[in-house]
N, C-alpha and C. Protein backbone atom coordinates (compact mmCIF):
# COMPACT_ATOMS: atom_id res chain seq x y z
N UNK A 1 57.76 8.11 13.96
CA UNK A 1 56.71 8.98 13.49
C UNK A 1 56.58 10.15 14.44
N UNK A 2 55.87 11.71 13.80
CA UNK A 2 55.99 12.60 14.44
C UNK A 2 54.53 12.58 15.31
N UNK A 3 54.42 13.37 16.51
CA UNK A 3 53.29 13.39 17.21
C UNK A 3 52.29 13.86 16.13
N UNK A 4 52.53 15.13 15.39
CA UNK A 4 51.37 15.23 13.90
C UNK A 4 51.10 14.11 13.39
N UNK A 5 51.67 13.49 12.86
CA UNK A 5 51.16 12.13 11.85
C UNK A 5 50.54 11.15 12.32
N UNK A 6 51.33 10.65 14.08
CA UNK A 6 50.24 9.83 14.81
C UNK A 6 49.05 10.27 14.46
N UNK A 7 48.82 11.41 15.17
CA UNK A 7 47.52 12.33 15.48
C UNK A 7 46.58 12.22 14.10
N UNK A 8 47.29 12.51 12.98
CA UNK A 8 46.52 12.23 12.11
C UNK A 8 46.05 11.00 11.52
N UNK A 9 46.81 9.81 11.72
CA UNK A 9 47.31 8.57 11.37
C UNK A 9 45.15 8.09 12.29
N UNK A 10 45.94 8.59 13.61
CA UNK A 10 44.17 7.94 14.80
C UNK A 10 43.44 8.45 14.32
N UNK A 11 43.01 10.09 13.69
CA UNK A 11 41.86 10.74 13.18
C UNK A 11 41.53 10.11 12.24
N UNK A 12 42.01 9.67 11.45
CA UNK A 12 41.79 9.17 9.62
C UNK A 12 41.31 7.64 9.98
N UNK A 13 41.94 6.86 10.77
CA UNK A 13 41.25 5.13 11.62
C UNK A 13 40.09 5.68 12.14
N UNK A 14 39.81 6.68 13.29
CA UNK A 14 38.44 7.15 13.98
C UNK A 14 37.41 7.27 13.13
N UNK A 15 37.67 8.04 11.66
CA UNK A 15 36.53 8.49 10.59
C UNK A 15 36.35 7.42 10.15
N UNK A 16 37.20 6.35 9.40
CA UNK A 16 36.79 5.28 8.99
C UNK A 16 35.89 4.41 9.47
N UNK A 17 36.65 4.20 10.98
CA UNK A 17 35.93 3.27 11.39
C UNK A 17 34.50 3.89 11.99
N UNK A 18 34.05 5.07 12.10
CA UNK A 18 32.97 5.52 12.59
C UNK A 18 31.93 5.89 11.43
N UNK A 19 32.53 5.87 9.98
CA UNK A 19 31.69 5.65 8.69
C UNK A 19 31.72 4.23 8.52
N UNK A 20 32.18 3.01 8.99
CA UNK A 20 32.09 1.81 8.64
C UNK A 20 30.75 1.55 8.41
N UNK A 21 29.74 1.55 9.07
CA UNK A 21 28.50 1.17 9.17
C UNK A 21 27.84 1.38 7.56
N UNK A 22 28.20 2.54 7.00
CA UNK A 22 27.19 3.22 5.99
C UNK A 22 27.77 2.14 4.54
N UNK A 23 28.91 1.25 5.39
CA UNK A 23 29.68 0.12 4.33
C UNK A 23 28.09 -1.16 4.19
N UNK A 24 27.83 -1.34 4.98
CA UNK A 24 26.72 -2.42 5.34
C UNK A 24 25.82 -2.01 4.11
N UNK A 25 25.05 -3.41 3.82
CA UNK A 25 23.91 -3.27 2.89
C UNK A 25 22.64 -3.31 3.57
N UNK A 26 21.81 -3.16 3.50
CA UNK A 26 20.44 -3.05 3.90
C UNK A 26 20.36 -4.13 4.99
N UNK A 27 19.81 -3.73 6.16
CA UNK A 27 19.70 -4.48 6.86
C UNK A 27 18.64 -5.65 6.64
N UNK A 28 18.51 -6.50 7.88
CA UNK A 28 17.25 -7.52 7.85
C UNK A 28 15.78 -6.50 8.26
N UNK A 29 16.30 -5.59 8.93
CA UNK A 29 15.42 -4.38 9.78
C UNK A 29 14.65 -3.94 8.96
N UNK A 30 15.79 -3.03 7.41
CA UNK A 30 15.07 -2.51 6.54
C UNK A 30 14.17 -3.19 5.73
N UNK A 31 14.31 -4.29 5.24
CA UNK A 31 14.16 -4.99 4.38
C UNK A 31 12.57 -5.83 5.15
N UNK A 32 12.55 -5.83 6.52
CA UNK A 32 11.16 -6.48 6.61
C UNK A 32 10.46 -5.09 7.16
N UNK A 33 10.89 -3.93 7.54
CA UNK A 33 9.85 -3.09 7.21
C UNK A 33 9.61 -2.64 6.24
N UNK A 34 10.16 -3.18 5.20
CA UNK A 34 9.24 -2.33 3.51
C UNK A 34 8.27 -3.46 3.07
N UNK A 35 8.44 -4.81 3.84
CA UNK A 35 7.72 -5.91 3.46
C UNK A 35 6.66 -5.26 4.31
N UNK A 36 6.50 -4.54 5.48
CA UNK A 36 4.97 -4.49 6.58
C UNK A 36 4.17 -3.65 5.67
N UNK A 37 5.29 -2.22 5.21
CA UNK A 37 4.73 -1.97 4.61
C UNK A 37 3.80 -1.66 3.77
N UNK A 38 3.88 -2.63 3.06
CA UNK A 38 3.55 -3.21 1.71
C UNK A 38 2.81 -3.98 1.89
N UNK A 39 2.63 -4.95 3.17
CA UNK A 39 1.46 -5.59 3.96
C UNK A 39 0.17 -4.94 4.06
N UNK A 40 0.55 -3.51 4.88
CA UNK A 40 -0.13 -2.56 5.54
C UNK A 40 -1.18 -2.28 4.57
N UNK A 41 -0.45 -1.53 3.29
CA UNK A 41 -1.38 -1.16 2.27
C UNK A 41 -2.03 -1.90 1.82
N UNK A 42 -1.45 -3.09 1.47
CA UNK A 42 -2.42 -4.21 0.89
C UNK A 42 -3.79 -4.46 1.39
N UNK A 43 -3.53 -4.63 2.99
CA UNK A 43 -4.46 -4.64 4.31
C UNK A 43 -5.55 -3.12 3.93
N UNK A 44 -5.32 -2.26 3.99
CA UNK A 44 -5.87 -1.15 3.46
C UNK A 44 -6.56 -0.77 2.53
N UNK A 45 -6.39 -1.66 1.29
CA UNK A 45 -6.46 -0.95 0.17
C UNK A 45 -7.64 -2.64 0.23
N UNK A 46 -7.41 -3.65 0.61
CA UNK A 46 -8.65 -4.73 0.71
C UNK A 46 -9.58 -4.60 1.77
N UNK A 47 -9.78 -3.72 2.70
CA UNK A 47 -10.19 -3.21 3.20
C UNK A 47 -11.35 -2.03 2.53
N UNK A 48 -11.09 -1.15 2.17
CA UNK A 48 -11.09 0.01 0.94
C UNK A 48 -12.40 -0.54 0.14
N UNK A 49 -11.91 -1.50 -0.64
CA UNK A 49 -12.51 -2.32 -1.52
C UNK A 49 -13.83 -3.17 -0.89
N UNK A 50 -13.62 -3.77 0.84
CA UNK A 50 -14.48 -4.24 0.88
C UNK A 50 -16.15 -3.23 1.03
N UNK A 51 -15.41 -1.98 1.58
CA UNK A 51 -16.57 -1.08 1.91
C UNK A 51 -17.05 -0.56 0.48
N UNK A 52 -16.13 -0.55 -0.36
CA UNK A 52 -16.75 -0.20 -1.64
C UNK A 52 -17.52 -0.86 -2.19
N UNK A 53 -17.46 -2.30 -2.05
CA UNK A 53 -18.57 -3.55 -2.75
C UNK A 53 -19.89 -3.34 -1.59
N UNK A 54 -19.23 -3.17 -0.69
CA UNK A 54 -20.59 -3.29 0.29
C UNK A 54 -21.78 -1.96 -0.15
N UNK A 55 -21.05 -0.44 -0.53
CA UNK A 55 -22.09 0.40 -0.42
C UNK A 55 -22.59 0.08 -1.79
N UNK A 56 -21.45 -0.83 -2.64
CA UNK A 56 -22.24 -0.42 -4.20
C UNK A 56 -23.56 -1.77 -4.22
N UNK A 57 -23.22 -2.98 -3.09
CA UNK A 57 -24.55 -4.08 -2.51
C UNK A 57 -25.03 -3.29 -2.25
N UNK A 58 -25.56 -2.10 -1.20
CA UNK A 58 -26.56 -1.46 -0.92
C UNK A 58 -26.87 -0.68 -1.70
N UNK A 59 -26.59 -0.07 -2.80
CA UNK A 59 -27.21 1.17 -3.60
C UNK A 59 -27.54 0.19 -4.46
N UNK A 60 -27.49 -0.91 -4.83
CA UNK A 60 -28.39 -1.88 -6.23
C UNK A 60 -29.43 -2.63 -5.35
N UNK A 61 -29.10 -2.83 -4.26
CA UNK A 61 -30.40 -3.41 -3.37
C UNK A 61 -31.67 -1.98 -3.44
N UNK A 62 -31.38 -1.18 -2.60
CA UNK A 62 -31.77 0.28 -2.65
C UNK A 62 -32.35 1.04 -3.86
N UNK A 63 -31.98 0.71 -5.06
CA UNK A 63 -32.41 1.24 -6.54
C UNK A 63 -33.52 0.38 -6.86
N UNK A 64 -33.42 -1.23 -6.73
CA UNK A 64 -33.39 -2.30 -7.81
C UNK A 64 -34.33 -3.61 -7.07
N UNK A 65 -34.36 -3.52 -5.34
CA UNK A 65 -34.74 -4.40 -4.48
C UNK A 65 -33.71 -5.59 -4.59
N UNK A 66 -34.00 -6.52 -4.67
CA UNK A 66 -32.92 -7.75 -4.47
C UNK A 66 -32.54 -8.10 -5.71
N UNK A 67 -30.99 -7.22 -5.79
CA UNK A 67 -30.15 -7.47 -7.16
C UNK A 67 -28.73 -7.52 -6.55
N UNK A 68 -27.80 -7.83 -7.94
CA UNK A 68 -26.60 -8.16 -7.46
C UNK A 68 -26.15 -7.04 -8.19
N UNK A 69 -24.61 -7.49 -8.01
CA UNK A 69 -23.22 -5.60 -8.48
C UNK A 69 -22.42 -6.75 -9.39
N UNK A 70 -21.94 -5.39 -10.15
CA UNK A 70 -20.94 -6.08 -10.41
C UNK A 70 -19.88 -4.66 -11.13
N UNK A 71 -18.76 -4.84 -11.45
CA UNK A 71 -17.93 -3.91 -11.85
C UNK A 71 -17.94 -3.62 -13.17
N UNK A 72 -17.52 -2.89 -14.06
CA UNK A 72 -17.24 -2.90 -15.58
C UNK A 72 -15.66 -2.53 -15.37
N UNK A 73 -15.09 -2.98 -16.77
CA UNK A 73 -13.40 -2.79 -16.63
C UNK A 73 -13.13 -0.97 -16.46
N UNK A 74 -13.98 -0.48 -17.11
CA UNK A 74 -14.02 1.00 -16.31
C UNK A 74 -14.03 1.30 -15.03
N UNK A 75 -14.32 0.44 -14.32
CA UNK A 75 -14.80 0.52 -12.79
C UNK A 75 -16.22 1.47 -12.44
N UNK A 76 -17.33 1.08 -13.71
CA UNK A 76 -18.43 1.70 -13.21
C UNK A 76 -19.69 0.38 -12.57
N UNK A 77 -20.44 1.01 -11.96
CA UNK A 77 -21.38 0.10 -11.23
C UNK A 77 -22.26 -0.67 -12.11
N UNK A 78 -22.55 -2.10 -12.21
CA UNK A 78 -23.43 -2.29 -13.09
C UNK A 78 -24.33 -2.81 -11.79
N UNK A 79 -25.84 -2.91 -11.99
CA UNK A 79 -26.51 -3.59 -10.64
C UNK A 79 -27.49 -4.74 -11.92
N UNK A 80 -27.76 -5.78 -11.18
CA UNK A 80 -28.38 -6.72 -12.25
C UNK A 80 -29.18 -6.86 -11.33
N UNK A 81 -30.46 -6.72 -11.60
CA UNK A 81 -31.95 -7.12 -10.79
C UNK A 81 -32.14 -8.79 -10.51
N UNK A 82 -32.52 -9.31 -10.09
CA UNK A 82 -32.98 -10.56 -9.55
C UNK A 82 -34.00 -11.11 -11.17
N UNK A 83 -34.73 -10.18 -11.54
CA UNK A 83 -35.72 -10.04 -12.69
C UNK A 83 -35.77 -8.96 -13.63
N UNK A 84 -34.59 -8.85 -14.49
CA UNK A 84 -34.58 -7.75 -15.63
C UNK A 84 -33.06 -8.16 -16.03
N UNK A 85 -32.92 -6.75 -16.48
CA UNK A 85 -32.04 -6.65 -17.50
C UNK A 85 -30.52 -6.09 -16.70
N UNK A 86 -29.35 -5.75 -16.78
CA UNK A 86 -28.30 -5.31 -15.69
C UNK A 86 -28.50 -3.31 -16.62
N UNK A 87 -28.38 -3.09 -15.28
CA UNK A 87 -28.75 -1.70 -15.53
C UNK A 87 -27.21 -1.08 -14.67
N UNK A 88 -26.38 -0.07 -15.80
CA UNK A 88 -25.80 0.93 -15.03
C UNK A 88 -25.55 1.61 -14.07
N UNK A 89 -25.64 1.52 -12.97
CA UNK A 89 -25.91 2.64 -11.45
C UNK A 89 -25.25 3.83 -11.89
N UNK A 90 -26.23 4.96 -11.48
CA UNK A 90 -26.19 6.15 -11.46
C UNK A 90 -26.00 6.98 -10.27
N UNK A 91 -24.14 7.22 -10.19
CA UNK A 91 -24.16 7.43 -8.55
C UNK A 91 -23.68 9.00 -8.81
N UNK A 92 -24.58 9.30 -8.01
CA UNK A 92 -23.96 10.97 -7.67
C UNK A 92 -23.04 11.12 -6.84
N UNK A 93 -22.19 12.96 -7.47
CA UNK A 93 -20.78 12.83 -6.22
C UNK A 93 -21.16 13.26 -5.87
């Protein structure tokens, strides 16, 4: 073989083997940080939720004196008095 073709013969093994990696499938690495992820938010977003039940407990306590919450599938506030009827909350933005 000519000194060209070596030369090219090592360049063309060098690229290969220095793109080998991008051969690999997803690591264990990737694959448990999209799980923290996805933890994280969860963590976040129940979090989120707990401060949201808590202010919508205080604005039916606050309206209504000692009543309970509850959600509608709309996600609007219902507050139910201790003694009446469940009344709508009327929250301003």
């Amino acid at each position: 073989m000519t000194a060209p073709t070596n030369l090219t013969l090592a360049l063309l093994l060098a690229l290969v083997l220095a793109t080998a990696h991008h051969l690999d499938g997803p690591t264990d690495h990737s694959a448990e940080w999209a799980s923290a992820q996805a933890l994280l938010a969860a963590q976040q977003q129940a979090q989120a939720d707990a401060r949201r039940d808590a202010a919508a407990a205080a604005l039916c306590r606050h309206s209504h004196g000692e009543a309970d919450h509850a959600w509608t599938p709309a996600g609007q506030l219902v507050c139910q008095p201790k003694r009446g009827r469940a009344v709508l909350a009327r929250v301003q933005p």
